[in-house]
C-alpha atoms as a PDB file:
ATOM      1  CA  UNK A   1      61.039 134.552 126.764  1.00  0.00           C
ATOM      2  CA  UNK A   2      60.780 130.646 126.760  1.00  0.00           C
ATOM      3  CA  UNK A   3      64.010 128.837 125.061  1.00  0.00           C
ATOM      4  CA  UNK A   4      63.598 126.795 121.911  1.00  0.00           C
ATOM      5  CA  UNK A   5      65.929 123.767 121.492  1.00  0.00           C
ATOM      6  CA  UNK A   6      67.858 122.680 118.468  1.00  0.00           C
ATOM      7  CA  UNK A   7      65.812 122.777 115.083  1.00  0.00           C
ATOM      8  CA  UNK A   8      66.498 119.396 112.803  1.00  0.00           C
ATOM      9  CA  UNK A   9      69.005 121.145 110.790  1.00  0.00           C
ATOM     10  CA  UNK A  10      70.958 122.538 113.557  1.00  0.00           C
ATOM     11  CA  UNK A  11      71.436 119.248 115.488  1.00  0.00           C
ATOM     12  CA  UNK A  12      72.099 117.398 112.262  1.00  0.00           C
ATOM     13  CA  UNK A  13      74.853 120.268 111.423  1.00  0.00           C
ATOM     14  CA  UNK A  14      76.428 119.098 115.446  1.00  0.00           C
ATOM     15  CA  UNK A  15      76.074 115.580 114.507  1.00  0.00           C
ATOM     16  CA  UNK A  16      77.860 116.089 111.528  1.00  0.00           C
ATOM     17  CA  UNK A  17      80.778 118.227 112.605  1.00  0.00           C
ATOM     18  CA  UNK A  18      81.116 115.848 115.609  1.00  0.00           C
ATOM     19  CA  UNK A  19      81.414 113.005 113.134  1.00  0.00           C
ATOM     20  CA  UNK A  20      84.305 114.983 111.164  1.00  0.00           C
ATOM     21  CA  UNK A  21      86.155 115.509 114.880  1.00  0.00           C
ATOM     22  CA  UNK A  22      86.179 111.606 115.039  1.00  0.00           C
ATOM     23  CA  UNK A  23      87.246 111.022 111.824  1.00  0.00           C
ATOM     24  CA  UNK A  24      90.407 113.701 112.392  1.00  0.00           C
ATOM     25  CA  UNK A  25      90.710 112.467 115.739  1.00  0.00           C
ATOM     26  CA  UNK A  26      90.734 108.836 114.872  1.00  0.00           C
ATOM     27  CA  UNK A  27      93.959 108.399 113.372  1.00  0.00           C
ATOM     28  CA  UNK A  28      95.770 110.483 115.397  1.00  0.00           C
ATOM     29  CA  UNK A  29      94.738 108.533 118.314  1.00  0.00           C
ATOM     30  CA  UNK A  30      95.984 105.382 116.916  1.00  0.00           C
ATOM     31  CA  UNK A  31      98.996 107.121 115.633  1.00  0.00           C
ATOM     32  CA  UNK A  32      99.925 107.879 119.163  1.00  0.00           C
ATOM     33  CA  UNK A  33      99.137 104.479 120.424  1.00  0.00           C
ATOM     34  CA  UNK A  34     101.710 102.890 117.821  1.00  0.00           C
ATOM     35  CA  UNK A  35     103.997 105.603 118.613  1.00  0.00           C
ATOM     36  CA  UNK A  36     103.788 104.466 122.418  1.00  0.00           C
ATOM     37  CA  UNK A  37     104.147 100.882 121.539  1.00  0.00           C
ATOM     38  CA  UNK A  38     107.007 101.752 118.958  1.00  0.00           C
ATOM     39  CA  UNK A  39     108.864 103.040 121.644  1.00  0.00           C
ATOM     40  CA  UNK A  40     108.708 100.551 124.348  1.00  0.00           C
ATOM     41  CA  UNK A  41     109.569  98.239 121.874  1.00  0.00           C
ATOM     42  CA  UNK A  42     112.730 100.287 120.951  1.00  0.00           C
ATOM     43  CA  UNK A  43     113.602 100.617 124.999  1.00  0.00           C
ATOM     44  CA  UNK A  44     113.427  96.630 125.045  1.00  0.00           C
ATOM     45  CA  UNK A  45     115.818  96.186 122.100  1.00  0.00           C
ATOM     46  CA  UNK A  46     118.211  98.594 124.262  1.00  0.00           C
ATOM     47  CA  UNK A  47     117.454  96.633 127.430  1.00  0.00           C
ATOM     48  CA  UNK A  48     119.119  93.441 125.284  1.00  0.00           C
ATOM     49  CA  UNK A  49     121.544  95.615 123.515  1.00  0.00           C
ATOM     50  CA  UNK A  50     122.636  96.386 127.037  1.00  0.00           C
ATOM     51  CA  UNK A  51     122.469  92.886 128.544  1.00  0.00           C
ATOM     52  CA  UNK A  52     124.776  91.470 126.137  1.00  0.00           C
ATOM     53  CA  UNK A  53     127.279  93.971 126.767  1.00  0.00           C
ATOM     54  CA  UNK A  54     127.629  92.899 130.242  1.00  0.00           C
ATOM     55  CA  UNK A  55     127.297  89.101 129.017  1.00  0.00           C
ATOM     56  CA  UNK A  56     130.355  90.098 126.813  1.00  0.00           C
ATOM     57  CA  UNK A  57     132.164  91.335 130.132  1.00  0.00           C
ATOM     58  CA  UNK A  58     131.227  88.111 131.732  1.00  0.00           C
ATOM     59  CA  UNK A  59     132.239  85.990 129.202  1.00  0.00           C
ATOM     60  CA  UNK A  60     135.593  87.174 127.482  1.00  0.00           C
ATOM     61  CA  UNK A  61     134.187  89.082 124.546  1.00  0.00           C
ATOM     62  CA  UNK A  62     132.136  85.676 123.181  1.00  0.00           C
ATOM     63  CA  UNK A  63     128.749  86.263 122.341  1.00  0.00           C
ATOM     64  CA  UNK A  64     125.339  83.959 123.370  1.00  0.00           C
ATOM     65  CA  UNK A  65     125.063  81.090 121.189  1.00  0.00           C
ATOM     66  CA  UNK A  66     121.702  82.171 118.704  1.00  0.00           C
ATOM     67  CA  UNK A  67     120.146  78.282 118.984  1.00  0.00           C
ATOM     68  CA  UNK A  68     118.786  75.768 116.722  1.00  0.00           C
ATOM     69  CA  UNK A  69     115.599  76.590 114.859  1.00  0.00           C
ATOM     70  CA  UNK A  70     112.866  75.049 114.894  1.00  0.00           C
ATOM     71  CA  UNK A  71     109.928  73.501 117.146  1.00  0.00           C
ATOM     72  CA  UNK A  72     111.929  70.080 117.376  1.00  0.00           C
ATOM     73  CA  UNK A  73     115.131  71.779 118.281  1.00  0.00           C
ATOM     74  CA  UNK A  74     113.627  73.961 121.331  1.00  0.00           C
ATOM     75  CA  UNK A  75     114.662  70.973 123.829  1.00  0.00           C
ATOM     76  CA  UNK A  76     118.151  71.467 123.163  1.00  0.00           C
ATOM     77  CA  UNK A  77     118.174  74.960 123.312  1.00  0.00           C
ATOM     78  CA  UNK A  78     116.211  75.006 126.620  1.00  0.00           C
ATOM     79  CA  UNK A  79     118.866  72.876 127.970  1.00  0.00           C
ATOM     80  CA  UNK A  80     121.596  74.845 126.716  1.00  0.00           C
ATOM     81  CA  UNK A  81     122.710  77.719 129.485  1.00  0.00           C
ATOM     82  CA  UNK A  82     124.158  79.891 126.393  1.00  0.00           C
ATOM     83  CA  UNK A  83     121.398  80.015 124.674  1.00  0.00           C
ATOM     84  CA  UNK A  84     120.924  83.704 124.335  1.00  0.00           C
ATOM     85  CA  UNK A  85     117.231  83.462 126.107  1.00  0.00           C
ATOM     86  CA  UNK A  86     118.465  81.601 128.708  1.00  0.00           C
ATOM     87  CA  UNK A  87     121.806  83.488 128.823  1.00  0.00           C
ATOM     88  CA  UNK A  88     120.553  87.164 128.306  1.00  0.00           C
ATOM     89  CA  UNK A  89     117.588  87.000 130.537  1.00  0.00           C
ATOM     90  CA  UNK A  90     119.409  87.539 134.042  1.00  0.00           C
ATOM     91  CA  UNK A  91     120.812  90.562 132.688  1.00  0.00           C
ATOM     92  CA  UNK A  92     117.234  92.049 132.284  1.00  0.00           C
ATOM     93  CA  UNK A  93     116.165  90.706 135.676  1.00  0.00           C
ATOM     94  CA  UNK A  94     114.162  87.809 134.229  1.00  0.00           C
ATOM     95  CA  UNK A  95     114.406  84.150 134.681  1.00  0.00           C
ATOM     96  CA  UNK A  96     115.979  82.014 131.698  1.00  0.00           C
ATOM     97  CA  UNK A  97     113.840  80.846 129.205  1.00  0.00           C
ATOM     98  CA  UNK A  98     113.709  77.867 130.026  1.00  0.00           C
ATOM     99  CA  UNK A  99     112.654  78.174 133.223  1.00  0.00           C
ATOM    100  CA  UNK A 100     109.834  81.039 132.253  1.00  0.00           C
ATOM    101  CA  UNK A 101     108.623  78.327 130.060  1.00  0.00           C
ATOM    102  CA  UNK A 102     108.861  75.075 132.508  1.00  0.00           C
ATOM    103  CA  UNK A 103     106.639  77.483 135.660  1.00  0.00           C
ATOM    104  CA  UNK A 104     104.290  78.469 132.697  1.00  0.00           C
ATOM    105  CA  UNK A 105     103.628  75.320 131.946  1.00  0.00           C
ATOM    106  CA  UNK A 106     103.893  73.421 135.402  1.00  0.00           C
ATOM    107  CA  UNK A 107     101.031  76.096 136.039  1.00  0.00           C
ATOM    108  CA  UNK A 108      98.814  75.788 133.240  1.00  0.00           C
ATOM    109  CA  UNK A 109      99.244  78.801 131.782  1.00  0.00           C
ATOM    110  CA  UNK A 110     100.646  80.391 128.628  1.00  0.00           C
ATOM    111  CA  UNK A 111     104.154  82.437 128.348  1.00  0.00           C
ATOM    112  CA  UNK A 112     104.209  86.407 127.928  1.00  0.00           C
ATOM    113  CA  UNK A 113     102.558  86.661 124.558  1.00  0.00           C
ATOM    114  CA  UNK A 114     100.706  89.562 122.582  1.00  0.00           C
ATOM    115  CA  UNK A 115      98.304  90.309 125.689  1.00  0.00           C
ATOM    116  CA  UNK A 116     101.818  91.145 127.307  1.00  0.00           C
ATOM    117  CA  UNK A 117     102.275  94.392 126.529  1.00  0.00           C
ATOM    118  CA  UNK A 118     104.815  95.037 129.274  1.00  0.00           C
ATOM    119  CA  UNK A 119     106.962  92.307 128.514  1.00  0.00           C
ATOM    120  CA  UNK A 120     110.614  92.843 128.022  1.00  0.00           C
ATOM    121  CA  UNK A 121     110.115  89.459 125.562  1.00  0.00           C
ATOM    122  CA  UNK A 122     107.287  91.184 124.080  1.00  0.00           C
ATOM    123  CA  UNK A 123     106.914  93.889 121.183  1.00  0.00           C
ATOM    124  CA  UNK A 124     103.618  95.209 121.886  1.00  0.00           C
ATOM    125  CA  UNK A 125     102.394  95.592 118.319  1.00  0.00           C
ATOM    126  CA  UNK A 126     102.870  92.394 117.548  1.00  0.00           C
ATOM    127  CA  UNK A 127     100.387  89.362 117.096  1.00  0.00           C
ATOM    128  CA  UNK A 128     100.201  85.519 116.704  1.00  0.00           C
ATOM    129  CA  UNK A 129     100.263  82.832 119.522  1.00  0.00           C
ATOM    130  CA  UNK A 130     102.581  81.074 121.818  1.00  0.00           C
ATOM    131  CA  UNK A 131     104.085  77.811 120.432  1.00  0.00           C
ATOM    132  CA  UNK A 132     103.127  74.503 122.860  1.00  0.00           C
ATOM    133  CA  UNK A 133     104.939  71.516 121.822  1.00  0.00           C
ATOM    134  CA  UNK A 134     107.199  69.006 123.535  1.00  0.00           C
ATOM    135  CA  UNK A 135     106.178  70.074 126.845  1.00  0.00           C
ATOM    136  CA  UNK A 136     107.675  73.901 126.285  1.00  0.00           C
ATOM    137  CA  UNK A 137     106.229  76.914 125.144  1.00  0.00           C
ATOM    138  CA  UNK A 138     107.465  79.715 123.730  1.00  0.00           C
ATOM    139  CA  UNK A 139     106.656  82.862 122.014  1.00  0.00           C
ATOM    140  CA  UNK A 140     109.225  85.419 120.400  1.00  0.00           C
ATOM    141  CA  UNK A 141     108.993  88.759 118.943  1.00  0.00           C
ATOM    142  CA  UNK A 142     112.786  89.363 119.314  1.00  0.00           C
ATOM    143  CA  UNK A 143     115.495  87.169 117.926  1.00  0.00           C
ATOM    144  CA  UNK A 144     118.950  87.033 117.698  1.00  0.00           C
ATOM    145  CA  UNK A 145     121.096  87.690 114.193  1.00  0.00           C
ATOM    146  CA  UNK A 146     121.684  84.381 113.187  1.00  0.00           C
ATOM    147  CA  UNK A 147     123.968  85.569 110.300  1.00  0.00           C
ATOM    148  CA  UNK A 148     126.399  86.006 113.149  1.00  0.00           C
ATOM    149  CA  UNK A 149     127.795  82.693 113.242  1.00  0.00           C
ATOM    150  CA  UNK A 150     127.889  82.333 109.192  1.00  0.00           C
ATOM    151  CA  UNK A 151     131.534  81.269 109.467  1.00  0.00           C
ATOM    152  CA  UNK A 152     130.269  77.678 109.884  1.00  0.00           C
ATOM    153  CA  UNK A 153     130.091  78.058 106.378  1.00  0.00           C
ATOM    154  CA  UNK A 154     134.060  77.572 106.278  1.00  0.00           C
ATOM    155  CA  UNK A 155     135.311  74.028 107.542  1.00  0.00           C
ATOM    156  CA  UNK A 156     136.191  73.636 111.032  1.00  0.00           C
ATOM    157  CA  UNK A 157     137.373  71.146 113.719  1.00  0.00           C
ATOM    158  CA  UNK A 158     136.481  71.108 116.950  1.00  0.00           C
ATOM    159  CA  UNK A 159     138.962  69.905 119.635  1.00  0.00           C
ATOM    160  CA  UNK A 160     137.675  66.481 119.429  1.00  0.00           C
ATOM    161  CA  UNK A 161     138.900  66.625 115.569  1.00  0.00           C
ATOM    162  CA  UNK A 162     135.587  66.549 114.424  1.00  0.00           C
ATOM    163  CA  UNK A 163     134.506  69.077 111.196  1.00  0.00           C
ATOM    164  CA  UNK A 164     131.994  71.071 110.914  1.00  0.00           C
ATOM    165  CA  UNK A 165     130.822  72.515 107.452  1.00  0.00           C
ATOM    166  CA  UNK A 166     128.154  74.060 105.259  1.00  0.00           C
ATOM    167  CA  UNK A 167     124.819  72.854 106.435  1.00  0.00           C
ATOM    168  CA  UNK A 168     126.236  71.892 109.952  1.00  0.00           C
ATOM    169  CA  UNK A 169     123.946  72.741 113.110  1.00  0.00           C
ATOM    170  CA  UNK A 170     126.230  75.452 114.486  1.00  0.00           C
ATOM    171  CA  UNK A 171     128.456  74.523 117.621  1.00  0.00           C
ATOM    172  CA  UNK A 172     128.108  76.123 120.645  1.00  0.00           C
ATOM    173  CA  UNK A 173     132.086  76.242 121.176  1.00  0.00           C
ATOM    174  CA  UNK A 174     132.800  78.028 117.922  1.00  0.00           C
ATOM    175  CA  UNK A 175     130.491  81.104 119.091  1.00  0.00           C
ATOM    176  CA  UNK A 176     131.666  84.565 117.507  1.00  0.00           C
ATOM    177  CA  UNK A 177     134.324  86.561 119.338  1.00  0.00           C
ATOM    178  CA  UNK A 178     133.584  90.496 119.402  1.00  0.00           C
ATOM    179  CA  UNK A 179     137.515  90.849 118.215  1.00  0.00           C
ATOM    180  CA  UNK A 180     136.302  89.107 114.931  1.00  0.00           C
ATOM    181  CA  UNK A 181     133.792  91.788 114.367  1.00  0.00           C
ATOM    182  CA  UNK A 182     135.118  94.537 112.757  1.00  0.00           C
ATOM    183  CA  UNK A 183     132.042  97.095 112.816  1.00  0.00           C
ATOM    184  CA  UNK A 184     130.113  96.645 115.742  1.00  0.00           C
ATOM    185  CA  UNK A 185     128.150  99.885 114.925  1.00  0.00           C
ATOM    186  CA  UNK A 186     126.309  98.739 112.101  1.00  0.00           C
ATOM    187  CA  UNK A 187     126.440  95.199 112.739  1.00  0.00           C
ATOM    188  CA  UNK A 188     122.885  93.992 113.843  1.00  0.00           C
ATOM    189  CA  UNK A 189     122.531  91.895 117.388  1.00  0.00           C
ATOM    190  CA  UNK A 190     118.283  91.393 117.414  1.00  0.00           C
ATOM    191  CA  UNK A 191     115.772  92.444 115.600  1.00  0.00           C
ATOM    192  CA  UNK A 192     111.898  92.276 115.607  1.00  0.00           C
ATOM    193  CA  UNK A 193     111.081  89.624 113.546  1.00  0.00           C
ATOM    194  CA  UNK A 194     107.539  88.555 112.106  1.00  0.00           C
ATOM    195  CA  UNK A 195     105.071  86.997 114.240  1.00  0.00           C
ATOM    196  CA  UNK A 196     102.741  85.833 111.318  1.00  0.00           C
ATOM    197  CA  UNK A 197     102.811  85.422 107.817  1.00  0.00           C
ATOM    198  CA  UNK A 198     100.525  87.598 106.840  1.00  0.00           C
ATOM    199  CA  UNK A 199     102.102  90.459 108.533  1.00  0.00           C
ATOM    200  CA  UNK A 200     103.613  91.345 104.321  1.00  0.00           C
ATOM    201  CA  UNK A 201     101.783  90.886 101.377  1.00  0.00           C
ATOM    202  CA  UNK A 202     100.822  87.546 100.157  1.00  0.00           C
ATOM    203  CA  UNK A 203     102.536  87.948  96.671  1.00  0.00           C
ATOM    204  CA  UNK A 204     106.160  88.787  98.474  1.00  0.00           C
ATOM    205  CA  UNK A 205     108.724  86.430  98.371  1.00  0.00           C
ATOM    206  CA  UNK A 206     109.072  85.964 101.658  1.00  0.00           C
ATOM    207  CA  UNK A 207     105.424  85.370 102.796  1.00  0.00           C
ATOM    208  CA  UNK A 208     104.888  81.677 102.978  1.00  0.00           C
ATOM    209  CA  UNK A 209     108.669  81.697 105.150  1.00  0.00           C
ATOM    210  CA  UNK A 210     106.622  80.029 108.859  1.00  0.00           C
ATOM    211  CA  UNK A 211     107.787  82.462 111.297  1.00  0.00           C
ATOM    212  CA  UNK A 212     105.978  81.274 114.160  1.00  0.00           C
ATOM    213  CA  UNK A 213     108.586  78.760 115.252  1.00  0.00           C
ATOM    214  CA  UNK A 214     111.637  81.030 114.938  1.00  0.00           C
ATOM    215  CA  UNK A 215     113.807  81.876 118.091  1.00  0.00           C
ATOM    216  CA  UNK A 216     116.630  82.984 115.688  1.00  0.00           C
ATOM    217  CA  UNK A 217     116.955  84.809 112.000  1.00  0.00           C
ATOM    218  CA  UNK A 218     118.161  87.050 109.649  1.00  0.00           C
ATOM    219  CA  UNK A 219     116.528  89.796 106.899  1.00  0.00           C
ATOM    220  CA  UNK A 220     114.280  86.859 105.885  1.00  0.00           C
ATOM    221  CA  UNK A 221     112.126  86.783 109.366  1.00  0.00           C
ATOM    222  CA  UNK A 222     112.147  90.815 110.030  1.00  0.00           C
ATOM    223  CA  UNK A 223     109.329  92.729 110.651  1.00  0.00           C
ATOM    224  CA  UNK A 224     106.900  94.955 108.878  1.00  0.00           C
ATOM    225  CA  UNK A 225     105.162  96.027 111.696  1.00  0.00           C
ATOM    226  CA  UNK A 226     106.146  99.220 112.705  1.00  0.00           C
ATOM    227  CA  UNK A 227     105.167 101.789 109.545  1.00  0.00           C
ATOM    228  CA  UNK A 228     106.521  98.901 107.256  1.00  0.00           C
ATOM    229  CA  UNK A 229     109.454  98.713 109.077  1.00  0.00           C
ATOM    230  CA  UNK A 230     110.750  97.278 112.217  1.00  0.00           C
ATOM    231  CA  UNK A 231     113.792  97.894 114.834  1.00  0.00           C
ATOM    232  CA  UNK A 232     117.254  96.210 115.000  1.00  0.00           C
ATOM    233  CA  UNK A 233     119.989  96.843 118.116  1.00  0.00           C
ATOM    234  CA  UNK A 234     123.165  96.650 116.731  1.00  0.00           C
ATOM    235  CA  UNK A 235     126.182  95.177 118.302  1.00  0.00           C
ATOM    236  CA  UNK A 236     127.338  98.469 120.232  1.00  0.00           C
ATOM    237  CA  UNK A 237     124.020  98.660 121.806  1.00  0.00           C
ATOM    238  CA  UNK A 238     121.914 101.471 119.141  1.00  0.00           C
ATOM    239  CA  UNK A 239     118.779 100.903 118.082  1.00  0.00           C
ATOM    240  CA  UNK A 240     117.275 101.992 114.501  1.00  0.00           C
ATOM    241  CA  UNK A 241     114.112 101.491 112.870  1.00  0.00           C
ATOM    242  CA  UNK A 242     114.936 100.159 109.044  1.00  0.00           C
ATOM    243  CA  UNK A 243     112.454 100.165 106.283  1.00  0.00           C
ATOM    244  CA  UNK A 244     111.299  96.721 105.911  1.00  0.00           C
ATOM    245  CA  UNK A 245     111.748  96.934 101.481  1.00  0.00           C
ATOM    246  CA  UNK A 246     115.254  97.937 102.204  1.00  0.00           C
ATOM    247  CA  UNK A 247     116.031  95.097 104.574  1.00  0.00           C
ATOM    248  CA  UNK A 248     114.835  92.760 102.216  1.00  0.00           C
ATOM    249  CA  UNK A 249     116.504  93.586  99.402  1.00  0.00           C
ATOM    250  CA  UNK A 250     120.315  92.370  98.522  1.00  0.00           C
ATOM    251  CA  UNK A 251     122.669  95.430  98.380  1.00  0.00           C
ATOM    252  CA  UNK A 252     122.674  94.745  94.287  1.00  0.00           C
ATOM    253  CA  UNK A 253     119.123  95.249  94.303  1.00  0.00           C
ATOM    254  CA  UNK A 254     118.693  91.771  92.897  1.00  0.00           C
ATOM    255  CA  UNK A 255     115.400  90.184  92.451  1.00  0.00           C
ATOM    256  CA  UNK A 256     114.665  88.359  96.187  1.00  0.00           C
ATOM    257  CA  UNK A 257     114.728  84.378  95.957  1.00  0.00           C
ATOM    258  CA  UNK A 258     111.663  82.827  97.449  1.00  0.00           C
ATOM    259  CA  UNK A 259     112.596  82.551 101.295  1.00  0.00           C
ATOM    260  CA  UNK A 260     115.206  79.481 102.203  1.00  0.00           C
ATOM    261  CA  UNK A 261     116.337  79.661  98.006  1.00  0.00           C
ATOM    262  CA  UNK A 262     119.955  79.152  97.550  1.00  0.00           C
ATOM    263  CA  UNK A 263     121.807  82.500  96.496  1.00  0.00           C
ATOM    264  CA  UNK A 264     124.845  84.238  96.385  1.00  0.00           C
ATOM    265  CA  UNK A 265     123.672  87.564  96.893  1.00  0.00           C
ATOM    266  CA  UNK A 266     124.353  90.065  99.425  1.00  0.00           C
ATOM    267  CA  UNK A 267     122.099  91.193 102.256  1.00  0.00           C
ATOM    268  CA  UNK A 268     124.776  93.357 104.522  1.00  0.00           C
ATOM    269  CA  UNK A 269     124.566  97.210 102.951  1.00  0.00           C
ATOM    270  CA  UNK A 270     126.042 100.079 104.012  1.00  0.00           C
ATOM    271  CA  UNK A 271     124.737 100.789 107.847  1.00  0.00           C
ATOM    272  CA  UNK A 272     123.397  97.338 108.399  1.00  0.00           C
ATOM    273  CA  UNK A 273     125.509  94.382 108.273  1.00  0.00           C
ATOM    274  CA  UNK A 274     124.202  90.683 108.959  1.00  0.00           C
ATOM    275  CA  UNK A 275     127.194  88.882 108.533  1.00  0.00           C
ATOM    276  CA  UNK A 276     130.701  90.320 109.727  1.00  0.00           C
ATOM    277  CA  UNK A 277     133.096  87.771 108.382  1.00  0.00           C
ATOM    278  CA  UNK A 278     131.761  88.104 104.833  1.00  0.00           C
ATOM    279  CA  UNK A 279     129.145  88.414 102.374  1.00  0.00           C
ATOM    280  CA  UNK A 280     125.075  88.028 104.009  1.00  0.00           C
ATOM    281  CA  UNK A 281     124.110  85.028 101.466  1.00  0.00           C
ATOM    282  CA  UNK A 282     120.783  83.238 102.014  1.00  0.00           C
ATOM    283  CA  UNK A 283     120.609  79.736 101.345  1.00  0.00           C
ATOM    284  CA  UNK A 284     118.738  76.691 101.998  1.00  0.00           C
ATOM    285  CA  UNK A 285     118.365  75.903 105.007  1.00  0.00           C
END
C-alpha cells in the first residue's frame, strides 16, 4: 500500500505546534543565558571582593583609593599606583589599569569592553562603549563605593597643614582604614554600575546622570541590568543581588532628587550601607 504524505491541515497543525515550542522555548533560553551571565558576573565581584582582602593584608588594613571622576581626571588616576584599578588588578592576575590601557592603545586596539564576555573587568550583560580621550581608554562595568571616603565631608589637615573640606577632591593619604568601619558585612565595596543611560526609564530621576565616564560611584550610578537589579560585594567579601527601586530610594522613602541634587537624605538601609562614618547623603557634586 503506497504512503501518502502530510495533508495541508496536518502539516499546518506541525507548523503550528512547532511555532508554540519556540515561543515556550524562547524565553527560557534567554532566561538561562542571563542566568549564565548573572553568575559570572557575581564570581567577578567575588574575585575583587577577594583581591582587596589581600590588598588590605598588604597594606595595613587601608583600603585602594576610589579615584577622581571624570574623563579629565583619568590621567591622574592612571598615574596613581592606589588607584583601586591599578591597585586591585595584580591580585586578579591582571595588569594595572593603566598599563591595560597604555598596550591597548600603543596597539591600536580597544580595552575589554561588552564583546568581552570573559573579562574579569567586564559584566557580560552589560552594553555601551569604551571611553578614548587623552590618550587612555577605559571602559567600566564595576566601580568602587565612593561613599567610602565621605568623611572628607568633615575638615581635615594633611601633614603639610593643608585642609581639606566639603567639595574637596579626596586625598589619597586620608584613605579609609577597615578599623573605622564598623559593619563590614553590609557595607558595600563595588557594585555594577550603569553602562548607559537608558539602561532605566527615561522619566526616573536618575536617567540623564552620564554614566559612561564613571570609574567610581554610589546608589546614583547602580545598575538595572540584572532583573532590575544589579550585584554589590560588600566589604567582607559577599556578594548580593539588590533590587535596583530599593537601592535608589533613601531609607525614609523620600521622593529621589534629580541625580547630583543637594540632599540630606539617607541612602545606607538596613543590609546595605554606603557610607560607614555616617549618614549616605547625595549632593552636588
Amino acid at each position: 500500500m503506497a504512503r501518502r504524505g502530510f495533508t495541508l491541515i496536518e502539516a499546518l497543525v506541525v507548523i503550528g505546534i512547532i511555532g508554540i515550542l519556540i515561543t515556550i522555548a524562547f524565553p527560557v533560553f534567554n532566561g538561562v543565558i542571563e542566568q549564565s551571565r548573572a553568575s559570572t558576573s557575581i564570581a567577578n565581584l567575588r574575585q575583587w571582593g577577594a583581591a582587596n582582602a589581600s590588598f588590605l593584608n598588604d597594606n595595613d588594613q587601608v583600603l585602594p583609593w576610589e579615584g577622581l571622576d571624570g574623563e579629565m581626571m583619568m590621567t591622574t588616576n592612571f598615574e596613581e599606583d592606589l588607584w583601586w584599578a591599578n591597585a586591585l588588578a595584580p591580585y586578579v592576575n591582571e595588569p594595572r589599569y593603566a598599563d591595560l590601557s597604555d598596550d591597548a592603545v600603543a596597539a591600536g586596539e580597544a580595552v575589554p569592553g561588552p564583546e568581552s564576555r570573559k573579562s574579569i573587568w567586564v559584566d557580560p550583560t552589560a552594553q555601551g562603549e569604551p571611553v578614548t580621550g587623552d590618550m587612555k581608554e577605559y571602559y567600566f562595568t564595576y566601580v568602587m563605593n565612593e561613599s567610602l571616603n565621605d568623611q572628607f565631608y568633615e575638615l581635615y589637615t594633611d601633614p603639610s597643614g593643608n585642609a581639606y573640606t566639603a567639595g574637596d577632591d579626596y586625598p589619597v593619604e586620608l584613605r579609609l582604614r577597615m578599623s573605622q568601619v564598623k559593619e563590614p558585612a553590609k557595607t558595600a565595596f563595588m557594585f555594577e554600575k550603569r553602562t548607559i543611560m537608558d539602561e532605566i526609564d527615561a522619566m526616573h530621576p536618575y536617567h540623564p546622570l552620564d554614566v559612561q565616564f564613571t570609574q567610581r560611584g554610589n546608589w546614583q550610578h547602580f545598575t538595572a541590568r540584572h532583573n532590575d537589579g544589579g550585584h554589590i560585594v560588600r566589604l567582607d567579601g559577599s556578594v548580593e543581588r539588590f533590587d535596583f527601586a530599593r537601592v535608589t530610594t533613601p531609607i525614609g522613602g523620600a521622593e529621589m532628587p534629580v541625580a547630583g541634587a543637594s540632599t540630606m537624605e539617607d541612602w545606607n538601609q538596613p543590609g546595605l550601607i554606603w557610607n560607614p562614618l555616617g549618614p549616605a547623603v547625595q549632593y552636588d557634586p
